[in-house]
PDB file of N, CA and C in Angstrom:
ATOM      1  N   UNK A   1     -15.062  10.376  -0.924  1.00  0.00           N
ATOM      2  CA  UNK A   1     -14.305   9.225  -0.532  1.00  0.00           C
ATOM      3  C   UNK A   1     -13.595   9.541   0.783  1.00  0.00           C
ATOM      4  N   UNK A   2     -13.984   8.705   1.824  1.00  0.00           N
ATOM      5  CA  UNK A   2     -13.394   8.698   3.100  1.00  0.00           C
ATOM      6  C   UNK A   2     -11.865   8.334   2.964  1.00  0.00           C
ATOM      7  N   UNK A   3     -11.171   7.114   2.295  1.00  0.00           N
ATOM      8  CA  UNK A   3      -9.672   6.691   2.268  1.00  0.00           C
ATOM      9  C   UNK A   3      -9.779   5.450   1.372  1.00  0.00           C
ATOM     10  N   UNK A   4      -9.008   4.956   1.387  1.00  0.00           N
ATOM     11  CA  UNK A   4      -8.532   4.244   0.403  1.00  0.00           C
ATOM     12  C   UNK A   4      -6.848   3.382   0.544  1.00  0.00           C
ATOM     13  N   UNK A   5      -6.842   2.286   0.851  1.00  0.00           N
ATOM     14  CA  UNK A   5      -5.790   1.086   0.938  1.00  0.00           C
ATOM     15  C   UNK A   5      -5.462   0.547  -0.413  1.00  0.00           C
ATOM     16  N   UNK A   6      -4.560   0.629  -0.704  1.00  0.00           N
ATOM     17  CA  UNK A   6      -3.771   0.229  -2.075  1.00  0.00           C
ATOM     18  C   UNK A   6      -3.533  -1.494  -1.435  1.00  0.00           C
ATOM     19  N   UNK A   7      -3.160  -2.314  -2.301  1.00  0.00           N
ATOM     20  CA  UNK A   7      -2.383  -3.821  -1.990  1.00  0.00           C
ATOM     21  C   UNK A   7      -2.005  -4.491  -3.394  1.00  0.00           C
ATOM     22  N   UNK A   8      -1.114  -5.126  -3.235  1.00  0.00           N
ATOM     23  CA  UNK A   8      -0.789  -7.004  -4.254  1.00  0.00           C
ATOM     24  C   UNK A   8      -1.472  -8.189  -3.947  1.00  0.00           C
ATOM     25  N   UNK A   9      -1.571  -8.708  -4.853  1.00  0.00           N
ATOM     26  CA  UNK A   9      -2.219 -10.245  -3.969  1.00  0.00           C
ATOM     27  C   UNK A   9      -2.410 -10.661  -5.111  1.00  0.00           C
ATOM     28  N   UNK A  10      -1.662 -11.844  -5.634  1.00  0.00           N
ATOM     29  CA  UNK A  10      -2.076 -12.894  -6.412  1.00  0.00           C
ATOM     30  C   UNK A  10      -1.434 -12.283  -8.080  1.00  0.00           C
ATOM     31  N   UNK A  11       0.017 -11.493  -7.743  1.00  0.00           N
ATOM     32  CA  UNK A  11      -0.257 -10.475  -9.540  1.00  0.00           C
ATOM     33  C   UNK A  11      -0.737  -9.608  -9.801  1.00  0.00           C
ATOM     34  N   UNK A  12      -1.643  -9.075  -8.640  1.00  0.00           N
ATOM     35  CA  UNK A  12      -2.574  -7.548  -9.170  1.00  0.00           C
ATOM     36  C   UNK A  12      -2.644  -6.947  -8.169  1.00  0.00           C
ATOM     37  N   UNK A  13      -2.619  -5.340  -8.643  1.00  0.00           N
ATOM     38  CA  UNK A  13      -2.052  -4.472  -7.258  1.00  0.00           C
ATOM     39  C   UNK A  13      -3.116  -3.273  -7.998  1.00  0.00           C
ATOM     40  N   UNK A  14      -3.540  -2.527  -6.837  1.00  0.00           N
ATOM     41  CA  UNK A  14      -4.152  -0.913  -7.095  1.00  0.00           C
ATOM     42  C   UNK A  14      -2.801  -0.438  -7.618  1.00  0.00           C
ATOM     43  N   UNK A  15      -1.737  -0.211  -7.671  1.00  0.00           N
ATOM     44  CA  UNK A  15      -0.958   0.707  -8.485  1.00  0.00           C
ATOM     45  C   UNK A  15      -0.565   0.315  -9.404  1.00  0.00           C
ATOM     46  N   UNK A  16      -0.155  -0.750  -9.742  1.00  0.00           N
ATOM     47  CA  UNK A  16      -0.046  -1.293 -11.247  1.00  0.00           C
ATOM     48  C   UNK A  16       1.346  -0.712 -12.105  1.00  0.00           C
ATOM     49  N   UNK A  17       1.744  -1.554 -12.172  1.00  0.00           N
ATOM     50  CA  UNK A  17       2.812  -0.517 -13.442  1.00  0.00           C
ATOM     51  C   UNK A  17       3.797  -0.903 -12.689  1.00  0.00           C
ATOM     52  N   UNK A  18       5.209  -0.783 -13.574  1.00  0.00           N
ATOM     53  CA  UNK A  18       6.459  -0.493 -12.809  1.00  0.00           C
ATOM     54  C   UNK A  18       7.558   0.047 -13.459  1.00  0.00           C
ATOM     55  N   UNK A  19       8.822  -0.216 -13.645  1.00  0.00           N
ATOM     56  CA  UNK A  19      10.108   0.827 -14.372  1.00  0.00           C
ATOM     57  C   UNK A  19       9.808   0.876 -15.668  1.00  0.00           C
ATOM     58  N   UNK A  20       9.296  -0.372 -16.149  1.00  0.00           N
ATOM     59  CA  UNK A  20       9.593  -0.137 -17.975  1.00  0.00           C
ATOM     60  C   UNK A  20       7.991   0.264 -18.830  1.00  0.00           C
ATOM     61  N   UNK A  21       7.094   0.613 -17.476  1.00  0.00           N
ATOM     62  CA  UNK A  21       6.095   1.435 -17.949  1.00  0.00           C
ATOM     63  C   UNK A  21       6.505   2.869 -17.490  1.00  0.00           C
ATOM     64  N   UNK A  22       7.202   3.155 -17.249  1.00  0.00           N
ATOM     65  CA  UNK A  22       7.918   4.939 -17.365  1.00  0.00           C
ATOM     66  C   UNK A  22       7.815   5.600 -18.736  1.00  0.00           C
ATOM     67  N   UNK A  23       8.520   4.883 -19.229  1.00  0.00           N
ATOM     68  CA  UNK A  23       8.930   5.889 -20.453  1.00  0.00           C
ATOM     69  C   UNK A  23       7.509   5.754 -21.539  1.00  0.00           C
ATOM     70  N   UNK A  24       6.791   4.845 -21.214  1.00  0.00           N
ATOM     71  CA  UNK A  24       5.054   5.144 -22.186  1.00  0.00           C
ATOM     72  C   UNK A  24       4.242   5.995 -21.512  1.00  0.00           C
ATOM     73  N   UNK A  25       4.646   6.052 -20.152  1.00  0.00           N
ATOM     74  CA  UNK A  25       3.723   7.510 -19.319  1.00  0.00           C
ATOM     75  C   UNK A  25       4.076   8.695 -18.940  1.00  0.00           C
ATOM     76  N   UNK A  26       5.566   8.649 -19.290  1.00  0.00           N
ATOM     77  CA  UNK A  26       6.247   9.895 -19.489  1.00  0.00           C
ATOM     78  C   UNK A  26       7.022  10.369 -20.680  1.00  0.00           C
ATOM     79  N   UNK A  27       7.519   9.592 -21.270  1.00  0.00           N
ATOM     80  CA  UNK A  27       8.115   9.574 -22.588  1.00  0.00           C
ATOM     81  C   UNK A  27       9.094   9.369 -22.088  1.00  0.00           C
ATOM     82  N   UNK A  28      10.180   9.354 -23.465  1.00  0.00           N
ATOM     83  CA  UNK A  28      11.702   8.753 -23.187  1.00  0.00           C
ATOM     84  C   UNK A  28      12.718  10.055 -22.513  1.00  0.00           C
ATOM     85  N   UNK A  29      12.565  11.333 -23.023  1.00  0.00           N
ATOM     86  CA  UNK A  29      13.594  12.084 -22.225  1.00  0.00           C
ATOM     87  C   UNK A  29      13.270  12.282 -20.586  1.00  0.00           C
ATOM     88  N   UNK A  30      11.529  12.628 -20.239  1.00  0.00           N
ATOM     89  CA  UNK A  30      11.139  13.266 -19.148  1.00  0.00           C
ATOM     90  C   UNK A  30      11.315  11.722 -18.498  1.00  0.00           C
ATOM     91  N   UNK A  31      11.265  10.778 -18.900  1.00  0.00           N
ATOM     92  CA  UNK A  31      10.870   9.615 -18.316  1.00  0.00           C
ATOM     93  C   UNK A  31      12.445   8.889 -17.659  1.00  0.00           C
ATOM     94  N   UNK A  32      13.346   9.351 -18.202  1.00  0.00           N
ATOM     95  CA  UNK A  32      14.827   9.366 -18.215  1.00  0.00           C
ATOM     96  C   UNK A  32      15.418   8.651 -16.595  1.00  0.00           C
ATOM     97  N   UNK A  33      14.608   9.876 -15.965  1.00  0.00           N
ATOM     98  CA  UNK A  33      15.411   9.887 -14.441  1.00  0.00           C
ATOM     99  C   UNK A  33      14.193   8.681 -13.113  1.00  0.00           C
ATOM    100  N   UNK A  34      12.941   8.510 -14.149  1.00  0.00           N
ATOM    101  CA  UNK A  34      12.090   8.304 -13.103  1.00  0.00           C
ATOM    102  C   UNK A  34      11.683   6.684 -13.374  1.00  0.00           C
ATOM    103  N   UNK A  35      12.237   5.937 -13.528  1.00  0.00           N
ATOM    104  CA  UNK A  35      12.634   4.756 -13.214  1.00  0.00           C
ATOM    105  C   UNK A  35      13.215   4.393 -11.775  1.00  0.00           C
ATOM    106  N   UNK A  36      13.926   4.890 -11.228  1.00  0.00           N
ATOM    107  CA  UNK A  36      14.905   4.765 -10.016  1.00  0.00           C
ATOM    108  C   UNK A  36      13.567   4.909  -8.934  1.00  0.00           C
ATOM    109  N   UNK A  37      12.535   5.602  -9.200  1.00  0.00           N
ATOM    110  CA  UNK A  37      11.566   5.650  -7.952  1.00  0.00           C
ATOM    111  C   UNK A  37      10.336   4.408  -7.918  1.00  0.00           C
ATOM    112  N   UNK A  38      10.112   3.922  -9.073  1.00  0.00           N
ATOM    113  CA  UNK A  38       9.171   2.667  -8.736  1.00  0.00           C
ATOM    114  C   UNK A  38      10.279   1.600  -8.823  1.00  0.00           C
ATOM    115  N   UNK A  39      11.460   1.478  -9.167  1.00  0.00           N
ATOM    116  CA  UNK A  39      12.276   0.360  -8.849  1.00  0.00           C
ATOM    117  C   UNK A  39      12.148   0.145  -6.884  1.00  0.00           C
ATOM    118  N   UNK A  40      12.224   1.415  -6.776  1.00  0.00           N
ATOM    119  CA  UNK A  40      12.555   1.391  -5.000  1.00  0.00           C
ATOM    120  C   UNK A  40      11.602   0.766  -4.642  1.00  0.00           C
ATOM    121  N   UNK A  41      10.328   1.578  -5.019  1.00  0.00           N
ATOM    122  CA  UNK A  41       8.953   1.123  -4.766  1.00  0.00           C
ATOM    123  C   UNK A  41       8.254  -0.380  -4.561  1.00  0.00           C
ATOM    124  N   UNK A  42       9.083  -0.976  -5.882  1.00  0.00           N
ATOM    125  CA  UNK A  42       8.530  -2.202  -6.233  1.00  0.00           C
ATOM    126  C   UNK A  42       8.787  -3.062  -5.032  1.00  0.00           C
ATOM    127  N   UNK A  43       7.691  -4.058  -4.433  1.00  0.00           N
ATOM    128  CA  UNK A  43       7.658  -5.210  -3.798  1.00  0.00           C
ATOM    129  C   UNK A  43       7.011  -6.229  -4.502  1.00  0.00           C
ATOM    130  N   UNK A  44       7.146  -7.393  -4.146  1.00  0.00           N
ATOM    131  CA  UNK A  44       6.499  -8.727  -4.633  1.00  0.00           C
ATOM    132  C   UNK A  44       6.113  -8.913  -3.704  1.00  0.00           C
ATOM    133  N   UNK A  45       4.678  -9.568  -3.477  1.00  0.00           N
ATOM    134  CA  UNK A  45       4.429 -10.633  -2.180  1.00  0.00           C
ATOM    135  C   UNK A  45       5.280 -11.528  -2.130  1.00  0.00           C
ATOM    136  N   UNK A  46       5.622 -12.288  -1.019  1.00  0.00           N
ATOM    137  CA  UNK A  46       5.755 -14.031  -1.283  1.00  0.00           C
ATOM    138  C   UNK A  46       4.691 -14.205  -0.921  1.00  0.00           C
ATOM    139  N   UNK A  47       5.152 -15.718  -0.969  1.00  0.00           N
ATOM    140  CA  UNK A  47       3.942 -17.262  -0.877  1.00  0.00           C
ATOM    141  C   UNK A  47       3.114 -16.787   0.193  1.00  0.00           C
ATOM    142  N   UNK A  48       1.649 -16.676   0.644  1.00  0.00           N
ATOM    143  CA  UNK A  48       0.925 -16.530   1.453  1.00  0.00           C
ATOM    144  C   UNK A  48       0.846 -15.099   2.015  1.00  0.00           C
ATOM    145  N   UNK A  49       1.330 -14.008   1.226  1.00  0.00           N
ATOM    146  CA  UNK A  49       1.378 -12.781   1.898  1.00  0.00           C
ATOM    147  C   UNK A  49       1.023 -11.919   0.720  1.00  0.00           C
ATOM    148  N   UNK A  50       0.206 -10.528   1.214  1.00  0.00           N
ATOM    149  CA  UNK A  50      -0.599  -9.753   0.989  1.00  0.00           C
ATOM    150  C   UNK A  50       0.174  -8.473   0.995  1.00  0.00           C
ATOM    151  N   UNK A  51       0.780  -7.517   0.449  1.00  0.00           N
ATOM    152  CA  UNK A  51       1.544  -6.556   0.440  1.00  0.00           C
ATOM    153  C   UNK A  51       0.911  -5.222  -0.076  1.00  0.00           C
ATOM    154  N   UNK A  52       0.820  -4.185   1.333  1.00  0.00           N
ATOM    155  CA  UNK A  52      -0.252  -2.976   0.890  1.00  0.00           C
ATOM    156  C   UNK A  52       1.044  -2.322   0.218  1.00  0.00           C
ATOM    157  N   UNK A  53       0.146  -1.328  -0.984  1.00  0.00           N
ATOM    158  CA  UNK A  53       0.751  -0.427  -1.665  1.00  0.00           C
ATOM    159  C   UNK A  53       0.623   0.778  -0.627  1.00  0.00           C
ATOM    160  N   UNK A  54      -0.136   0.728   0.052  1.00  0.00           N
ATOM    161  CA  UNK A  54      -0.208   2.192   1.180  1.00  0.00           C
ATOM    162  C   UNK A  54      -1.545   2.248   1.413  1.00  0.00           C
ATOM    163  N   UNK A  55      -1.875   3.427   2.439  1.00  0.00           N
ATOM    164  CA  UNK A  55      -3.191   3.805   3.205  1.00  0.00           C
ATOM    165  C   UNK A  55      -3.497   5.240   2.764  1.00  0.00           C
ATOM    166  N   UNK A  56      -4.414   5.796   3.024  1.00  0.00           N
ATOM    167  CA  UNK A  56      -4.465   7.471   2.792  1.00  0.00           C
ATOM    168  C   UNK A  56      -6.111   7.666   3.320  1.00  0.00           C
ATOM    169  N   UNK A  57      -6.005   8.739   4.303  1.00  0.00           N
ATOM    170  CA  UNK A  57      -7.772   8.744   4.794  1.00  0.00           C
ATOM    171  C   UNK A  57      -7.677  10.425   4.582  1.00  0.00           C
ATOM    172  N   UNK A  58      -8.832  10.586   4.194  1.00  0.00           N
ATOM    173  CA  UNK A  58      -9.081  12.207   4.080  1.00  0.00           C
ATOM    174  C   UNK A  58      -8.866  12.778   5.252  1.00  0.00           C
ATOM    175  N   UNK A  59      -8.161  14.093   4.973  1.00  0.00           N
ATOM    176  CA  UNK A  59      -7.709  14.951   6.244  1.00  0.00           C
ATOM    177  C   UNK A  59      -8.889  15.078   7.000  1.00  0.00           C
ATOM    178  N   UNK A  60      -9.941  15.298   6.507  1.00  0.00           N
ATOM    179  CA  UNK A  60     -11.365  15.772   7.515  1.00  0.00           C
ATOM    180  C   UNK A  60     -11.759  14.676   8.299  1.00  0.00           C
ATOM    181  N   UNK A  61     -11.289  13.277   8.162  1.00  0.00           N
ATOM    182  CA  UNK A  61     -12.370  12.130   8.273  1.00  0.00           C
ATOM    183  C   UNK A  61     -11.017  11.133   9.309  1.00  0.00           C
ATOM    184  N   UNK A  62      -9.977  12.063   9.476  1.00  0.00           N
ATOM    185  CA  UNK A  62      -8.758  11.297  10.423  1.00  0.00           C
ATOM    186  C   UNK A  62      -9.319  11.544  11.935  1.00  0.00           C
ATOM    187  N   UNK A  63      -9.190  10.435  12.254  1.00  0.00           N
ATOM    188  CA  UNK A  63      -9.644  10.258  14.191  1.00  0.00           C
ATOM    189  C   UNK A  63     -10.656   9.721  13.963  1.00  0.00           C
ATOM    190  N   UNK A  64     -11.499   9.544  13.102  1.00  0.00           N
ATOM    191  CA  UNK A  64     -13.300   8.837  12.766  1.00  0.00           C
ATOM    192  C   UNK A  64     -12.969   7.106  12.595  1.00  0.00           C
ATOM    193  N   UNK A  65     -11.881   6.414  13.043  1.00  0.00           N
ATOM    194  CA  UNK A  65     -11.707   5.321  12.650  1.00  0.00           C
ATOM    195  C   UNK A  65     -11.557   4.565  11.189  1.00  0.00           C
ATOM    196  N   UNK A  66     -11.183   5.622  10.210  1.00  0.00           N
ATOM    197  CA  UNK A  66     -11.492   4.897   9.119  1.00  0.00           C
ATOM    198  C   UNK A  66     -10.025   4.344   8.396  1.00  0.00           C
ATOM    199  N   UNK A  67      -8.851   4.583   9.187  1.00  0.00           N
ATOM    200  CA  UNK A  67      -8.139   3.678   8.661  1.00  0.00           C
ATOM    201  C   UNK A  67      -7.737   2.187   9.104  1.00  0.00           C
ATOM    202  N   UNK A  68      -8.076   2.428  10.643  1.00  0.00           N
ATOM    203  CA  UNK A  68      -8.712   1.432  11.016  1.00  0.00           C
ATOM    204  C   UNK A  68      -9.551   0.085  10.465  1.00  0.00           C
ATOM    205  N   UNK A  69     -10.862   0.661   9.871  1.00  0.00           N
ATOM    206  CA  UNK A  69     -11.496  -0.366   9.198  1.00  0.00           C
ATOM    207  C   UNK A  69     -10.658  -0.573   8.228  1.00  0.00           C
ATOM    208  N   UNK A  70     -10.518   0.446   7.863  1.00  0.00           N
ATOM    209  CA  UNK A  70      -9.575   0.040   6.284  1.00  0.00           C
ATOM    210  C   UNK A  70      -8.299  -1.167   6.395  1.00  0.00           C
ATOM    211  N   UNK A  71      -7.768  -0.916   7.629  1.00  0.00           N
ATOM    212  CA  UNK A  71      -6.663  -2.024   7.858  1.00  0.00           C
ATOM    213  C   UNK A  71      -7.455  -3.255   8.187  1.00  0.00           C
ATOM    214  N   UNK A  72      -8.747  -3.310   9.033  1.00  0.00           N
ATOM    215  CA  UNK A  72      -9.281  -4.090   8.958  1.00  0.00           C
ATOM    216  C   UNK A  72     -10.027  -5.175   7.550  1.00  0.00           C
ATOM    217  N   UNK A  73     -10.214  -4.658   7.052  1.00  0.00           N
ATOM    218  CA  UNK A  73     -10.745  -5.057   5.190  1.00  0.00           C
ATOM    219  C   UNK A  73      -9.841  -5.681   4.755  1.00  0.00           C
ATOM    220  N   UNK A  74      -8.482  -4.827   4.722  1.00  0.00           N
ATOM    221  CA  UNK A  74      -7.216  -5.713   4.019  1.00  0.00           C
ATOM    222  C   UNK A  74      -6.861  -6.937   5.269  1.00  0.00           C
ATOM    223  N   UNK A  75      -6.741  -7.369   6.515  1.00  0.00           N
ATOM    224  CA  UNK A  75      -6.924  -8.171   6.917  1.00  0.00           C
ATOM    225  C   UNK A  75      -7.359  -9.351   6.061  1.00  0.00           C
ATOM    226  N   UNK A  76      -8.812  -9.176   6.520  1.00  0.00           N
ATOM    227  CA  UNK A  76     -10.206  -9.871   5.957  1.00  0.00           C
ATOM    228  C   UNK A  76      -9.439 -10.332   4.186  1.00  0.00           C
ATOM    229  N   UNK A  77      -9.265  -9.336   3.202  1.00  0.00           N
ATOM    230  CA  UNK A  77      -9.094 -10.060   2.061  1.00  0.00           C
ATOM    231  C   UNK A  77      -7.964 -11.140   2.216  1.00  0.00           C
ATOM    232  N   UNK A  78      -6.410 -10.709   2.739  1.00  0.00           N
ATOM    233  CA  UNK A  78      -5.593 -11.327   3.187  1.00  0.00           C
ATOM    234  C   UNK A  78      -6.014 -12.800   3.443  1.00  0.00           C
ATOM    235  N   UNK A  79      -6.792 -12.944   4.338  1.00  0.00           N
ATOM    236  CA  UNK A  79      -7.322 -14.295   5.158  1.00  0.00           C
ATOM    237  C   UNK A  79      -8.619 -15.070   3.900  1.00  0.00           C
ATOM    238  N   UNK A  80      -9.288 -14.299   3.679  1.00  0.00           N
ATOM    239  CA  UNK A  80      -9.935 -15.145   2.307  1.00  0.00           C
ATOM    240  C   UNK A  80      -9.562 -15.627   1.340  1.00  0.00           C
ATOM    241  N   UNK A  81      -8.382 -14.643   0.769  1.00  0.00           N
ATOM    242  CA  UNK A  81      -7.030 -15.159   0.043  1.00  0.00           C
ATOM    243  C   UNK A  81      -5.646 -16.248   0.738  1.00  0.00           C
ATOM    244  N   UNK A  82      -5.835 -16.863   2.157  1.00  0.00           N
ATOM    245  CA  UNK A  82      -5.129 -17.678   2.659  1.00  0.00           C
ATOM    246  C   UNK A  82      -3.572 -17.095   2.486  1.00  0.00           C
ATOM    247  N   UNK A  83      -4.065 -16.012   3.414  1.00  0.00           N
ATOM    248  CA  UNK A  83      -2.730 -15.082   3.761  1.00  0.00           C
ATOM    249  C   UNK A  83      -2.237 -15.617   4.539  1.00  0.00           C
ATOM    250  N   UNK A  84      -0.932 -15.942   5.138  1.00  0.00           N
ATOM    251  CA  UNK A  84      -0.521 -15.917   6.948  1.00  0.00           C
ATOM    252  C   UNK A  84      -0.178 -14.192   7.105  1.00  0.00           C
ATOM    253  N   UNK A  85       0.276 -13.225   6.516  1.00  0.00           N
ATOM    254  CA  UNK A  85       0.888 -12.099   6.432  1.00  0.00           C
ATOM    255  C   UNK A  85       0.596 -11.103   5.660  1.00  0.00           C
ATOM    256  N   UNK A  86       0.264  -9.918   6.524  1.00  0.00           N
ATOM    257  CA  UNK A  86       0.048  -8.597   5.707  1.00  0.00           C
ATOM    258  C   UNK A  86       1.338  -7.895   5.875  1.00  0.00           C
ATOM    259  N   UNK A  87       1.904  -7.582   4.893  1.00  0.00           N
ATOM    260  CA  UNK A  87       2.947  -6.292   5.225  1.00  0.00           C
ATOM    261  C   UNK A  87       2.626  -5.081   4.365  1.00  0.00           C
ATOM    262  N   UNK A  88       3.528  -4.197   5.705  1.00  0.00           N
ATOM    263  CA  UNK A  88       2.893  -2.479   5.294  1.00  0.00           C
ATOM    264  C   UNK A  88       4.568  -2.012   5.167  1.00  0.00           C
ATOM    265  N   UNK A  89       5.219  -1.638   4.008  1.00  0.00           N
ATOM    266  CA  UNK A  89       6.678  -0.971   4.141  1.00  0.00           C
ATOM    267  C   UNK A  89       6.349   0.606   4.631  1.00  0.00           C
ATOM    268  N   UNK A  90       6.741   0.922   5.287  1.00  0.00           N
ATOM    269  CA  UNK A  90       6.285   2.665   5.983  1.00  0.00           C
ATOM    270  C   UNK A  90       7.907   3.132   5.443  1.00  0.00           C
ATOM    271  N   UNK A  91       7.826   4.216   4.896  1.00  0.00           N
ATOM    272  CA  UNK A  91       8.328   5.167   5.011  1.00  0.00           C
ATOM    273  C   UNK A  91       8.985   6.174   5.932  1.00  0.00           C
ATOM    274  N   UNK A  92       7.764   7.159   5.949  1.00  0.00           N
ATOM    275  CA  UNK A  92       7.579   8.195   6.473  1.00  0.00           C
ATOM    276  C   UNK A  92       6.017   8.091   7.113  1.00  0.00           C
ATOM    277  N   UNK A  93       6.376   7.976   8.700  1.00  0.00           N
ATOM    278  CA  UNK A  93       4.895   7.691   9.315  1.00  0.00           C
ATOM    279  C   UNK A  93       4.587   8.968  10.220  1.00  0.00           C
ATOM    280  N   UNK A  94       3.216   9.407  10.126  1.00  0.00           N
ATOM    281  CA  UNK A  94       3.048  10.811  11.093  1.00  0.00           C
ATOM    282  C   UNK A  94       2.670  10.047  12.563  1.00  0.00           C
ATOM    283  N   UNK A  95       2.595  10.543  13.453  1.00  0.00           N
ATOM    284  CA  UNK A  95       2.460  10.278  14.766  1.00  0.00           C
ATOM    285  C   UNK A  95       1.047   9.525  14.756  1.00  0.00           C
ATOM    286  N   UNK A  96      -0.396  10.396  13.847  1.00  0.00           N
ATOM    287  CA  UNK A  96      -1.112   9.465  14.291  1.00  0.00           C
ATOM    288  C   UNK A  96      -1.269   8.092  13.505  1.00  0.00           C
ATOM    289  N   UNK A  97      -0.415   8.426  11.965  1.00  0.00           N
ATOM    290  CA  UNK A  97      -0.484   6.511  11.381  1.00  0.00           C
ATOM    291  C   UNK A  97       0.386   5.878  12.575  1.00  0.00           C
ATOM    292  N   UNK A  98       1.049   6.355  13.000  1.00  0.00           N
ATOM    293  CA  UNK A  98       2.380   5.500  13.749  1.00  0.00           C
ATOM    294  C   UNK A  98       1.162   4.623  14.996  1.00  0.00           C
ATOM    295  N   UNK A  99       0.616   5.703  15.576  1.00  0.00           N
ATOM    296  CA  UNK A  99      -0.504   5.250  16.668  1.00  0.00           C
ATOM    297  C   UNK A  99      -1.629   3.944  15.999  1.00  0.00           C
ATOM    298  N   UNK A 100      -1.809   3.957  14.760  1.00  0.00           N
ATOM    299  CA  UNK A 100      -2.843   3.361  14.640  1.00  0.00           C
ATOM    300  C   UNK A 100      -2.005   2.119  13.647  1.00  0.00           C
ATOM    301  N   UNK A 101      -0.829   2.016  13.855  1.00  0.00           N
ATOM    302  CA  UNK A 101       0.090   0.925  13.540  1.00  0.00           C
ATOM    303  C   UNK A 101      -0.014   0.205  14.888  1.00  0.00           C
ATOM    304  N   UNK A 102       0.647   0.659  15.808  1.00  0.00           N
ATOM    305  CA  UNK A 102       1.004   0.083  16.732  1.00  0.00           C
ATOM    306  C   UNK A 102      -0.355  -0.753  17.356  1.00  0.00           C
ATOM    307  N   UNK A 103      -1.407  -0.003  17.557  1.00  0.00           N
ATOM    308  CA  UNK A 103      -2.599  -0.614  17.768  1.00  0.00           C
ATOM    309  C   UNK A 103      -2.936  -1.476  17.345  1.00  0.00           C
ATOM    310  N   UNK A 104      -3.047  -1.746  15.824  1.00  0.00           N
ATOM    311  CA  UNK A 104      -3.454  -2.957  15.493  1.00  0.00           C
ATOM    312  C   UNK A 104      -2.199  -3.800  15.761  1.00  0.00           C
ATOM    313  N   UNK A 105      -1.165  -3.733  15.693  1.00  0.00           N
ATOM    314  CA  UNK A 105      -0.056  -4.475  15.988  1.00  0.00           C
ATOM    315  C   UNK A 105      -0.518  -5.463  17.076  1.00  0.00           C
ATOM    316  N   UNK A 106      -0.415  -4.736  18.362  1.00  0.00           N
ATOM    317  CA  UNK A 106      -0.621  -5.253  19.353  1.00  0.00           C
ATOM    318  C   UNK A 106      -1.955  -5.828  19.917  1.00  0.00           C
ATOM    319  N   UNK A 107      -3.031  -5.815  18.347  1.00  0.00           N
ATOM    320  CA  UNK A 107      -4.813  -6.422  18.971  1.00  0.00           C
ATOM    321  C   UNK A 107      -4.296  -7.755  18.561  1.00  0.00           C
TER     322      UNK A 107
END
């Protein structure tokens, strides 16, 4: 697998789950403290918008364009799904996601 784009759209997301599925995938003591991190996590789309869960391209296969397409794809579903809006919440961005943000930003 070259990479892989997480998203929401319509109720259903590649990550699935949220606070009060903690404690059935961790149990109730270990599961205790780790609520507080998919609360943060959690987004909703609104009305007409497409919300990535994140990007990730294999270390070997970065500079080959493939997150690129990949941002390109989620586009494309976005707009078949009668998106006006993709949003990406970033974190923590390395220099070259930051580069290949800005790029599509500005096509």
């Amino acid at each position: 697998m070259a990479g892989v784009a997480g998203f929401q759209l319509g109720g259903r997301g590649l990550t699935g789950g949220g606070a009060r599925d903690v404690p059935t995938a961790y149990g109730t003591v270990r599961g205790l403290p780790r609520p507080a991190l998919p609360a943060l996590l959690e987004r909703r789309p609104a009305a007409h918008e497409l919300v990535m869960d994140g990007i990730a391209v294999d270390a070997g296969r970065r500079g080959l364009g493939v997150g690129g397409l990949l941002l390109r794809e989620i586009a494309d579903v976005a707009a078949e799904h009668g998106c006006r809006r993709v949003r990406l919440d970033v974190i923590d961005v390395t220099p070259r996601a930051r580069a290949l943000h800005r790029g599509l930003l500005s096509a």
